[in-house]
C-alpha atoms as a PDB file:
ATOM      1  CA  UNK A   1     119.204 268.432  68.739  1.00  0.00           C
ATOM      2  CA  UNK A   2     118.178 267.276  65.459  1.00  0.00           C
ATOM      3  CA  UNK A   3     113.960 266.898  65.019  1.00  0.00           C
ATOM      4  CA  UNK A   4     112.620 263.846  64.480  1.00  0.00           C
ATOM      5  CA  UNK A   5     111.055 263.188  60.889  1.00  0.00           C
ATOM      6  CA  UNK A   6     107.123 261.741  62.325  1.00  0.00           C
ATOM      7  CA  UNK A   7     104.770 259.574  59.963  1.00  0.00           C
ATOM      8  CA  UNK A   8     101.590 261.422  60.126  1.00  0.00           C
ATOM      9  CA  UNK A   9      98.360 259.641  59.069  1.00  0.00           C
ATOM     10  CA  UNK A  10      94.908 261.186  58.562  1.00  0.00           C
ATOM     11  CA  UNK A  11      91.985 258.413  59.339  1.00  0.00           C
ATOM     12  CA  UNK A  12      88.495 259.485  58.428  1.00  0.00           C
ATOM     13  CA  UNK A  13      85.920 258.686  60.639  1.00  0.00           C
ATOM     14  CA  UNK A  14      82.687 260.256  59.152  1.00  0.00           C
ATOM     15  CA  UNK A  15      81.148 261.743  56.388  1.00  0.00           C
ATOM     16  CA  UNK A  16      79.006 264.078  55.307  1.00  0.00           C
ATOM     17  CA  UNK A  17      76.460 264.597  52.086  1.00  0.00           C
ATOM     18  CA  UNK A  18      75.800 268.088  51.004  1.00  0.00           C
ATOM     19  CA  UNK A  19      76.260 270.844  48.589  1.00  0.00           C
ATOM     20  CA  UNK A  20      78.907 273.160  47.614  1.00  0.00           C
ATOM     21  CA  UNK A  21      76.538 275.834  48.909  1.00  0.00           C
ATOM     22  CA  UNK A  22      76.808 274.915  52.350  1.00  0.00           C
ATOM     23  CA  UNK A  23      80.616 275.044  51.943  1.00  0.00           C
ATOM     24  CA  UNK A  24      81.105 278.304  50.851  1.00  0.00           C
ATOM     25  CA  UNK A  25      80.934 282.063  51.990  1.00  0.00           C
ATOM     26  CA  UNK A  26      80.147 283.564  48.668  1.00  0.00           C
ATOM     27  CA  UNK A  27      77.908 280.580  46.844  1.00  0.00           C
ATOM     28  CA  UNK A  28      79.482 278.784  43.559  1.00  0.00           C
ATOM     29  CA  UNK A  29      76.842 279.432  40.990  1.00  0.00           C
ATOM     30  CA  UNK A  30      76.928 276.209  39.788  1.00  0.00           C
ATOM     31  CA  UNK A  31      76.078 274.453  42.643  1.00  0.00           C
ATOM     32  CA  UNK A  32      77.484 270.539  42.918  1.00  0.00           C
ATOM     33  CA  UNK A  33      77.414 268.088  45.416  1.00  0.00           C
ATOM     34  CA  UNK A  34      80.414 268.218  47.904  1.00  0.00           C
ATOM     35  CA  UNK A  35      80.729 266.424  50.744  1.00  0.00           C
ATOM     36  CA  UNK A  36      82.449 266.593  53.734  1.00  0.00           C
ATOM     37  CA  UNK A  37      85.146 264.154  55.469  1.00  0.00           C
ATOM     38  CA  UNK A  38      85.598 263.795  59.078  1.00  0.00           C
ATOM     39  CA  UNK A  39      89.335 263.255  60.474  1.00  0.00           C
ATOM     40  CA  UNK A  40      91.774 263.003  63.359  1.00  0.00           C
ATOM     41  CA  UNK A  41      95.150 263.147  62.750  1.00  0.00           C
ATOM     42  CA  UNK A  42      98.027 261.094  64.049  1.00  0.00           C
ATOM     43  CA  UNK A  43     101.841 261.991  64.922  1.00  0.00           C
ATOM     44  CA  UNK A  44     103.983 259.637  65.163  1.00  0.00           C
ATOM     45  CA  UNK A  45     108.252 259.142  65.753  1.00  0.00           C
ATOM     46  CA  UNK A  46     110.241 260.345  68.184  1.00  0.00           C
ATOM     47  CA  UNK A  47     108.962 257.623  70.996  1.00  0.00           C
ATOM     48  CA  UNK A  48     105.949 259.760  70.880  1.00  0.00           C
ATOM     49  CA  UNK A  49     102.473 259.327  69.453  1.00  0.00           C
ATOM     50  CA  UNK A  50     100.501 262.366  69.860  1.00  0.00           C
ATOM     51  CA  UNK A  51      96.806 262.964  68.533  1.00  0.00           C
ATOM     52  CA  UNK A  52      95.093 265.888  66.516  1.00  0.00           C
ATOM     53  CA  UNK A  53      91.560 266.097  67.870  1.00  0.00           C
ATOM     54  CA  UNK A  54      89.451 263.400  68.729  1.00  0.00           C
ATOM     55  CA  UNK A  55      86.285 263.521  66.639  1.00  0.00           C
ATOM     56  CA  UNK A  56      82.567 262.875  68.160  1.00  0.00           C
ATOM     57  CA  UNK A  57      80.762 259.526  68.773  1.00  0.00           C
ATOM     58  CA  UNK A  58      77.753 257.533  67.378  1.00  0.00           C
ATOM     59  CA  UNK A  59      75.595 260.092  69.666  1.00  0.00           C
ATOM     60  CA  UNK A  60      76.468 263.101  68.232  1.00  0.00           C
ATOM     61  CA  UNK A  61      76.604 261.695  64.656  1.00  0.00           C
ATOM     62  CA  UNK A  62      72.772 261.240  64.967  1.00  0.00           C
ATOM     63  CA  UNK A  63      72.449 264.745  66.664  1.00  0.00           C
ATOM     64  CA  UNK A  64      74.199 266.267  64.031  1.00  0.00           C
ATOM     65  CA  UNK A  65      72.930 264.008  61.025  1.00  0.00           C
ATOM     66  CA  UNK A  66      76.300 262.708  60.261  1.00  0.00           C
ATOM     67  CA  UNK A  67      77.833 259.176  59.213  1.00  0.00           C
ATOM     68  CA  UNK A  68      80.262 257.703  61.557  1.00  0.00           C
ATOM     69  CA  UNK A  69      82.215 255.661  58.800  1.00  0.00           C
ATOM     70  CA  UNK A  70      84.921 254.081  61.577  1.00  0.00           C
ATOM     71  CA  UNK A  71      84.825 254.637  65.411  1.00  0.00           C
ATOM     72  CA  UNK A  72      87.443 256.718  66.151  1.00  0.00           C
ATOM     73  CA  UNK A  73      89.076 254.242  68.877  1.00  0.00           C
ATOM     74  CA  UNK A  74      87.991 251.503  66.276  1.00  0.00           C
ATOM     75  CA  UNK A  75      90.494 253.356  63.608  1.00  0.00           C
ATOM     76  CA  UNK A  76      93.242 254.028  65.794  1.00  0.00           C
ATOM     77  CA  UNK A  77      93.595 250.182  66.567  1.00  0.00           C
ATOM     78  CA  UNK A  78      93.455 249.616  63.225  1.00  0.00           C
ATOM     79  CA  UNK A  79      96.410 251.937  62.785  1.00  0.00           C
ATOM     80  CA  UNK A  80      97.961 249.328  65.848  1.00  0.00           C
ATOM     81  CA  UNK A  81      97.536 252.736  68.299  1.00  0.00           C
ATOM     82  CA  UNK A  82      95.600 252.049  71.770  1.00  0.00           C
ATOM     83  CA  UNK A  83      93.483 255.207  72.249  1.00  0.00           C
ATOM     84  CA  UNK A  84      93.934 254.487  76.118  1.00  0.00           C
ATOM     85  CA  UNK A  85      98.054 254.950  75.973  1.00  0.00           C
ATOM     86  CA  UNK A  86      97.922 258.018  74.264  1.00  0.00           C
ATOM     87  CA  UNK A  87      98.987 260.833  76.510  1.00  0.00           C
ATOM     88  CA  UNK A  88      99.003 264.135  74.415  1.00  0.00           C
ATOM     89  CA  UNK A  89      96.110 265.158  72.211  1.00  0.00           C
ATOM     90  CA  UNK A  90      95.772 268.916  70.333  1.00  0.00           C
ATOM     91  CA  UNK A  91      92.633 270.178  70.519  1.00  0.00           C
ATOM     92  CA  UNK A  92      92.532 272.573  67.212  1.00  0.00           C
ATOM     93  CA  UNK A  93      89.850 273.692  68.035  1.00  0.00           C
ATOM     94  CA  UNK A  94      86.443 273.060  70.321  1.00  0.00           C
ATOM     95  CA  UNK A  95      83.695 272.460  67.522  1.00  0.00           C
ATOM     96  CA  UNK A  96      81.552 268.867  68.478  1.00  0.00           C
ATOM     97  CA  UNK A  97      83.332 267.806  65.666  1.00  0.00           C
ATOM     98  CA  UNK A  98      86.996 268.024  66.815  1.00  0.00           C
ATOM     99  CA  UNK A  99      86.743 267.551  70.834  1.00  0.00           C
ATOM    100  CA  UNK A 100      84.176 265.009  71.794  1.00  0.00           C
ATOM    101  CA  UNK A 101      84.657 260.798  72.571  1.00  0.00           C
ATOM    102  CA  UNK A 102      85.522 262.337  76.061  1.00  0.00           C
ATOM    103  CA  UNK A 103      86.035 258.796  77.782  1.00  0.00           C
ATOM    104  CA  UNK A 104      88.635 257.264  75.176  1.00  0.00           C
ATOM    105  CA  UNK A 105      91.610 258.661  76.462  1.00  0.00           C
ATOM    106  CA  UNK A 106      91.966 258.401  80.167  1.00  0.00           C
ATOM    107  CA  UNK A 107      95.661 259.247  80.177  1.00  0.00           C
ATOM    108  CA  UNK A 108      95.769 262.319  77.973  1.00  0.00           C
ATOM    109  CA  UNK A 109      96.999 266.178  78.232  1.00  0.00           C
ATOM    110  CA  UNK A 110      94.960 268.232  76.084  1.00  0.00           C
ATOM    111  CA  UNK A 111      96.761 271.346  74.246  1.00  0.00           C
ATOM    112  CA  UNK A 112      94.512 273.833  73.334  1.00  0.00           C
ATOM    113  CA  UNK A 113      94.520 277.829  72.830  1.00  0.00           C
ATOM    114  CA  UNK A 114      93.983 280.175  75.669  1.00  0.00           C
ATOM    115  CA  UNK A 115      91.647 282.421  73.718  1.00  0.00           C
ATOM    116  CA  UNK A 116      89.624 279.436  72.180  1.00  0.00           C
ATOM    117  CA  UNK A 117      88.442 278.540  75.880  1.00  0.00           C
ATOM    118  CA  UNK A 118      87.496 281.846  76.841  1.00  0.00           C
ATOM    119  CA  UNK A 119      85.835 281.889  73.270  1.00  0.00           C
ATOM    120  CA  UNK A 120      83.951 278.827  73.998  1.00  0.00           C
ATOM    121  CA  UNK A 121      82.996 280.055  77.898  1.00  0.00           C
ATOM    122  CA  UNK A 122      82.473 283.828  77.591  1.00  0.00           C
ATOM    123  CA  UNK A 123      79.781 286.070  76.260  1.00  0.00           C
ATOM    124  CA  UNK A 124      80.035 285.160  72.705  1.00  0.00           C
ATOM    125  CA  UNK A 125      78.344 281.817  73.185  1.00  0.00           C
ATOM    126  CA  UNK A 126      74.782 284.058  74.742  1.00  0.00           C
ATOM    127  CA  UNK A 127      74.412 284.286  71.125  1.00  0.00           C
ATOM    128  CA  UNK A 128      72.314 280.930  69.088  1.00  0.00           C
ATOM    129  CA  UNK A 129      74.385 281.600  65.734  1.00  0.00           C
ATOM    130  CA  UNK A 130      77.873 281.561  67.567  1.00  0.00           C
ATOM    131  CA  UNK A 131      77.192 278.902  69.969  1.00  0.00           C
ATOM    132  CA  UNK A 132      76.266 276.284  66.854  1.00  0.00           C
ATOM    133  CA  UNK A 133      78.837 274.598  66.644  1.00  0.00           C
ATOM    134  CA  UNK A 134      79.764 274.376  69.892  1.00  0.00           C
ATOM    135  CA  UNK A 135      78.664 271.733  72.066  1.00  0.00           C
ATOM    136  CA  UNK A 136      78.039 272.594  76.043  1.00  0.00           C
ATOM    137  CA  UNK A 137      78.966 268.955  76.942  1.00  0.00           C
ATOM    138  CA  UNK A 138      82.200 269.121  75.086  1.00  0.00           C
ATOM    139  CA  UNK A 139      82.633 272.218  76.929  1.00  0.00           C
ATOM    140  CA  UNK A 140      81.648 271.466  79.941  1.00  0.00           C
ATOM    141  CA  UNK A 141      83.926 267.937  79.659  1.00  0.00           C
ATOM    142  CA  UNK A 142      87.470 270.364  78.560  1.00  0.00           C
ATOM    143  CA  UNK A 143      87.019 272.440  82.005  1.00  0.00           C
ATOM    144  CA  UNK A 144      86.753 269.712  84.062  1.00  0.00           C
ATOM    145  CA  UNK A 145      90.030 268.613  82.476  1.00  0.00           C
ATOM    146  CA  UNK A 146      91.265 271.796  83.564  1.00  0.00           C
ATOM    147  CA  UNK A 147      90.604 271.091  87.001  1.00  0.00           C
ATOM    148  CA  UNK A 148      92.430 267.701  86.839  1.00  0.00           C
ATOM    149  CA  UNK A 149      95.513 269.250  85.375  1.00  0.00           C
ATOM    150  CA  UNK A 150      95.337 267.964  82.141  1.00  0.00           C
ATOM    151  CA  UNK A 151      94.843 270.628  79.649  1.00  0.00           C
ATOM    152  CA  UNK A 152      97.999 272.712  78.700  1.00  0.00           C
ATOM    153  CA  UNK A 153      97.326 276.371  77.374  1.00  0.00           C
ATOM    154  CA  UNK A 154      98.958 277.890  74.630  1.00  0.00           C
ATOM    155  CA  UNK A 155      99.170 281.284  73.979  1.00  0.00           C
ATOM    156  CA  UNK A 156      99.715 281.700  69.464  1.00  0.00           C
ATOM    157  CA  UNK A 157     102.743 279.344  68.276  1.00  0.00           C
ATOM    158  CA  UNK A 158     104.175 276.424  71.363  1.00  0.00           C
ATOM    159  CA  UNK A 159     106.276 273.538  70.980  1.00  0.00           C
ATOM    160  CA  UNK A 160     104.648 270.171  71.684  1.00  0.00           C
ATOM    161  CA  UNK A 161     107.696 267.885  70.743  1.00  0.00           C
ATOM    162  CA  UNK A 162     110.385 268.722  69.423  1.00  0.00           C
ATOM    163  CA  UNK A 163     109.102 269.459  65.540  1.00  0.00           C
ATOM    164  CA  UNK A 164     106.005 269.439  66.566  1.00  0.00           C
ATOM    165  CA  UNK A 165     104.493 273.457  66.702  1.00  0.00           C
ATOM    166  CA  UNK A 166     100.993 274.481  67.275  1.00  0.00           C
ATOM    167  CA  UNK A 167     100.167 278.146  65.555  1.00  0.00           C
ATOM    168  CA  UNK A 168      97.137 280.070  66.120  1.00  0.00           C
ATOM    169  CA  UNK A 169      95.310 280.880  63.151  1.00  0.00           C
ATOM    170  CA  UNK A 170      91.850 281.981  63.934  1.00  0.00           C
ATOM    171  CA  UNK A 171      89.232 283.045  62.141  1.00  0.00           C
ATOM    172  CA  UNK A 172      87.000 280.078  61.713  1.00  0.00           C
ATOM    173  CA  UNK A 173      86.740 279.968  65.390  1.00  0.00           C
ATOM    174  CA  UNK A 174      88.497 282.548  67.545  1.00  0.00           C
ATOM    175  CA  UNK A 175      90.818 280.314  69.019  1.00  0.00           C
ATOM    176  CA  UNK A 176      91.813 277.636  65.955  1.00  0.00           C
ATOM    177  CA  UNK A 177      94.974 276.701  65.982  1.00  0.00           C
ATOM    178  CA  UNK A 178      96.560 274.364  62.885  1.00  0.00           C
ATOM    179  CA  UNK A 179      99.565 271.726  64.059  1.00  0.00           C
ATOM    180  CA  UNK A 180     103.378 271.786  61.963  1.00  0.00           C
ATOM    181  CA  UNK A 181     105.076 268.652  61.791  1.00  0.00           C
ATOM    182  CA  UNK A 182     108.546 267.729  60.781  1.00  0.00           C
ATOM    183  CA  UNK A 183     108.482 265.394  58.193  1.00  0.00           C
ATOM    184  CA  UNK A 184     110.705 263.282  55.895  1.00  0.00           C
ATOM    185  CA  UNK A 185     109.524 265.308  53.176  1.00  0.00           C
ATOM    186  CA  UNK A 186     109.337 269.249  54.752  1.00  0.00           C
ATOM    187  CA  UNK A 187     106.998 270.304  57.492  1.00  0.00           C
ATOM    188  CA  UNK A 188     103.835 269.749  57.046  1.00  0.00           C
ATOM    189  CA  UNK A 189     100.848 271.788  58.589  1.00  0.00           C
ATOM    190  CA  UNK A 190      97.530 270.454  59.549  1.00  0.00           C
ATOM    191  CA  UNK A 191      95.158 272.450  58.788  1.00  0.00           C
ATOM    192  CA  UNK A 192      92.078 271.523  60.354  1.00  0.00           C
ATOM    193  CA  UNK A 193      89.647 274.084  60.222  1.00  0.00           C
ATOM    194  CA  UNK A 194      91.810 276.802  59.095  1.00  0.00           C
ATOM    195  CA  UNK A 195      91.055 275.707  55.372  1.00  0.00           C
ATOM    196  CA  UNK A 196      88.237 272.943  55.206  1.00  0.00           C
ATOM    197  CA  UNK A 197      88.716 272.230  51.659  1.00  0.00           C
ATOM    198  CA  UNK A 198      91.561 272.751  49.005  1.00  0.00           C
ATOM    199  CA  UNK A 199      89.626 275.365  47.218  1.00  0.00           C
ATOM    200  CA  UNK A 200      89.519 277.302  50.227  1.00  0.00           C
ATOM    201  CA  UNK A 201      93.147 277.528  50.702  1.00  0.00           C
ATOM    202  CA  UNK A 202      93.940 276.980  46.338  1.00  0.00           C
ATOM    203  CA  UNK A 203      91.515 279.828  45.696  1.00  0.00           C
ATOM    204  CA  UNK A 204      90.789 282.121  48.339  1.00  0.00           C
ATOM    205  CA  UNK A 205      87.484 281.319  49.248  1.00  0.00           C
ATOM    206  CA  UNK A 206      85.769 281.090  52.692  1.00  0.00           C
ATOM    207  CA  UNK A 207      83.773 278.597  55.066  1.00  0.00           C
ATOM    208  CA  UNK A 208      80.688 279.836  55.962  1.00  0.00           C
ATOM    209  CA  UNK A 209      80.566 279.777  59.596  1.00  0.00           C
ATOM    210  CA  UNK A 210      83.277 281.994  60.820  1.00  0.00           C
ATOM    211  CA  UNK A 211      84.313 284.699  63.355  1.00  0.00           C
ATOM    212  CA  UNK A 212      86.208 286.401  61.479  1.00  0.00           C
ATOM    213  CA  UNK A 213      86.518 286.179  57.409  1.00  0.00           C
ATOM    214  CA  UNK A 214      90.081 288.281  57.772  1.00  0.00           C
ATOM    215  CA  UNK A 215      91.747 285.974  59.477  1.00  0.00           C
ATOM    216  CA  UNK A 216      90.529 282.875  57.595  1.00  0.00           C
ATOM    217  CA  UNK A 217      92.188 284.433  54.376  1.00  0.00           C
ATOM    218  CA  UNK A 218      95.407 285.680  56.630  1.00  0.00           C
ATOM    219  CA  UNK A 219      95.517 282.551  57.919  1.00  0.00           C
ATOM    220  CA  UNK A 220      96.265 281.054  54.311  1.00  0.00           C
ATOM    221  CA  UNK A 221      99.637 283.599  54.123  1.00  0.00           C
ATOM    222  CA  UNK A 222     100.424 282.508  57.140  1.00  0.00           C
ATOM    223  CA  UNK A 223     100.419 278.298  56.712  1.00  0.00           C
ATOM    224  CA  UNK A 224     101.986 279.069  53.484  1.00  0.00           C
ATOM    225  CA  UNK A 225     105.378 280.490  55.659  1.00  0.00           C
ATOM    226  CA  UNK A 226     104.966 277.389  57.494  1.00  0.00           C
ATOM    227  CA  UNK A 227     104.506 275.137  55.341  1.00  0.00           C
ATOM    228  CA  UNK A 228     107.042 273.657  52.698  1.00  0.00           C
ATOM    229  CA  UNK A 229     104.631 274.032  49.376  1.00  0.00           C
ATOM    230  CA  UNK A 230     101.202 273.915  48.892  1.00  0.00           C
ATOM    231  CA  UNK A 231     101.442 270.517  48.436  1.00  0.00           C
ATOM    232  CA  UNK A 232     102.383 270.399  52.257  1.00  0.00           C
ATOM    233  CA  UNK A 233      98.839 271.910  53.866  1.00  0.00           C
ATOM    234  CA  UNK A 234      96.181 269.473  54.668  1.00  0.00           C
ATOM    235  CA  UNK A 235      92.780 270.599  54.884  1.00  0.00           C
ATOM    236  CA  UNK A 236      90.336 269.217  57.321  1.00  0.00           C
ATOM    237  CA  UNK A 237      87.260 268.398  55.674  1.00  0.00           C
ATOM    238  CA  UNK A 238      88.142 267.286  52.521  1.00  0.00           C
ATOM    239  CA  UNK A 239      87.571 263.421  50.786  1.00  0.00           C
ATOM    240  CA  UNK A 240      89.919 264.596  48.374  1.00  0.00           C
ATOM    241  CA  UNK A 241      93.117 263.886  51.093  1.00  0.00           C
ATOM    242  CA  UNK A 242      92.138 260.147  50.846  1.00  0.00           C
ATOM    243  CA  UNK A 243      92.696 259.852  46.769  1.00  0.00           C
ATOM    244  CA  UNK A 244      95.638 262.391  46.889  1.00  0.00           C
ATOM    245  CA  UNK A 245      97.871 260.871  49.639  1.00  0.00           C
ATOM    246  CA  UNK A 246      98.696 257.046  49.701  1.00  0.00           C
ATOM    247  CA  UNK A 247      96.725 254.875  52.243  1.00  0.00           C
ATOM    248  CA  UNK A 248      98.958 253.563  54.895  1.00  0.00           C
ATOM    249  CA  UNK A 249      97.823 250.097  54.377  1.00  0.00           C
ATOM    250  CA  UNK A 250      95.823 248.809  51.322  1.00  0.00           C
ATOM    251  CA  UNK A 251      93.533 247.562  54.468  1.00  0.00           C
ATOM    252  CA  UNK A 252      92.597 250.856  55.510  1.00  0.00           C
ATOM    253  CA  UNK A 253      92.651 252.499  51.343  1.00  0.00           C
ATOM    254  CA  UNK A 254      89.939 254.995  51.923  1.00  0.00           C
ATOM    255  CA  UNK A 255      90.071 255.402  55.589  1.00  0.00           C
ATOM    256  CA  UNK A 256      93.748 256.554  56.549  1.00  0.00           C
ATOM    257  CA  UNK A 257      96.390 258.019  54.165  1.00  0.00           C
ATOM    258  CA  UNK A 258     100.364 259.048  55.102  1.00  0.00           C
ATOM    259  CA  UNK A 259     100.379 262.775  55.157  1.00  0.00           C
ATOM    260  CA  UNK A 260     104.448 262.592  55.366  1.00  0.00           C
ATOM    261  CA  UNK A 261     104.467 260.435  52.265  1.00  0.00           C
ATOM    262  CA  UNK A 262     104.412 263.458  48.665  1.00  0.00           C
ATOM    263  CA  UNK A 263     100.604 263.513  47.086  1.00  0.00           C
ATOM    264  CA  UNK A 264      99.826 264.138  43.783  1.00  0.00           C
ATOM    265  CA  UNK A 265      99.671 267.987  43.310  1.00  0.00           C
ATOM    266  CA  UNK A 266      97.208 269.630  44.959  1.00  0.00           C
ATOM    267  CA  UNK A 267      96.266 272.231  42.452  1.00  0.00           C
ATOM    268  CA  UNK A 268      94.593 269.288  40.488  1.00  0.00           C
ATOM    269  CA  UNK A 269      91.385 269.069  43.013  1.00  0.00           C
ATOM    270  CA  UNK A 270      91.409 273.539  42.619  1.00  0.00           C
ATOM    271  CA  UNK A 271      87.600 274.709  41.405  1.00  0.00           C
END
């Protein structure tokens, strides 16, 4: 059966101010401002429309000192998507910032890795440092879920749709998982956490808070046998995505770009 070739569209949602010291293992010595973007990620063809995480609210933005920039919900209609229809969401991971607005999608299945629930629930999270950027509601919210039948647990690589793959990566948070999708132009990998910004991936270079460094950097071999090119791994955090990829409407230039449409080359935003 031939895969379909999905439209995929990132839509920013928040945003964050802050240095490049915050954003890096081993500190650039000449320290510039780099913020952070916030996304979710949409997959679309095939009859399907399936979601890459789900972002947090207004609530946690002030918890966290964040900007919400567009409700998620708010930017999925604008993309013409009801949040309420949608019935399969990937959870890359379970950081506040990629599993909360818990009551906007009543019909969904959540996909999520085996090992990044009992990450998330065992003894690791006795621990302040490791439990940071977890929250115990968005927890708390997933295992209920699990009692009403709608999470689905995946075990490394799974099919969601047919060209549609999750692959456990790692390293940033034991369980992170990154998404492939078949595209017009190649498969394309989501990155999510797995690289947060283009230099992390371009150069080798690490996010601070992470499990486990050697899988971050093993994790960059490993999208690049997934992916087509460099030019076809999107990281998760950076504002860069929005000026390299084309907006999908010039309504929404600056809040959601076409992922399946060819950016500029990558190894222009490279430190």
């Amino acid at each position: 059966m031939t895969e379909p070739a999905y439209e995929v569209y990132a839509l920013k949602y928040a945003h964050h101010d802050r240095h490049s010291r915050e954003n890096f293992l081993v500190e650039d010595p000449h320290d510039s401002l780099s913020p952070l973007a916030y996304y979710v990620w949409v997959i679309v063809g095939g009859g399907r429309t399936i979601l890459v995480d789900t972002g947090f609210d207004e609530h946690m933005a002030r918890r966290r000192g964040r900007t919400i920039t567009i409700p998620v919900a708010t930017g999925l209609g604008a993309l013409g998507i009801d949040a309420g229809s949608i019935e399969d969401i990937i959870l890359t991971h379970l950081h506040y910032d990629h599993c909360g607005n818990h009551d906007v999608f009543p019909r969904a299945r959540y996909h999520v890795q085996d090992t990044e629930v009992e990450y998330a629930t065992g003894r690791y999270m006795t621990h302040a440092l490791m439990k940071m950027p977890f929250e115990v509601e968005d927890v708390v919210s997933l295992v209920r879920r699990v009692y009403a039948g709608r999470v689905v647990f995946h075990d490394g690589a799974g099919e969601i749709a047919p060209g549609v793959s999750v692959h456990k990566i790692g390293g940033h948070s034991k369980g992170l998982q990154c998404v492939r999708v078949t595209t017009r132009r190649g498969p394309v990998i989501l990155a999510s956490d797995c690289c947060h910004l283009y230099p992390h991936f371009l150069e080798g270079r690490v996010y601070p808070v992470t499990y486990h460094v050697g899988e971050v950097l093993e994790g960059y071999r490993t999208m690049r046998t997934l992916a087509a090119s460099d030019d076809h791994v999107v990281p998760g955090h950076d504002p860069a995505v929005l000026e390299l990829y084309p907006p999908v409407s010039q309504d929404l230039d600056g809040v959601a770009a076409r992922l399946d449409l060819a950016p500029r080359a990558v190894t222009m935003v490279a430190g």
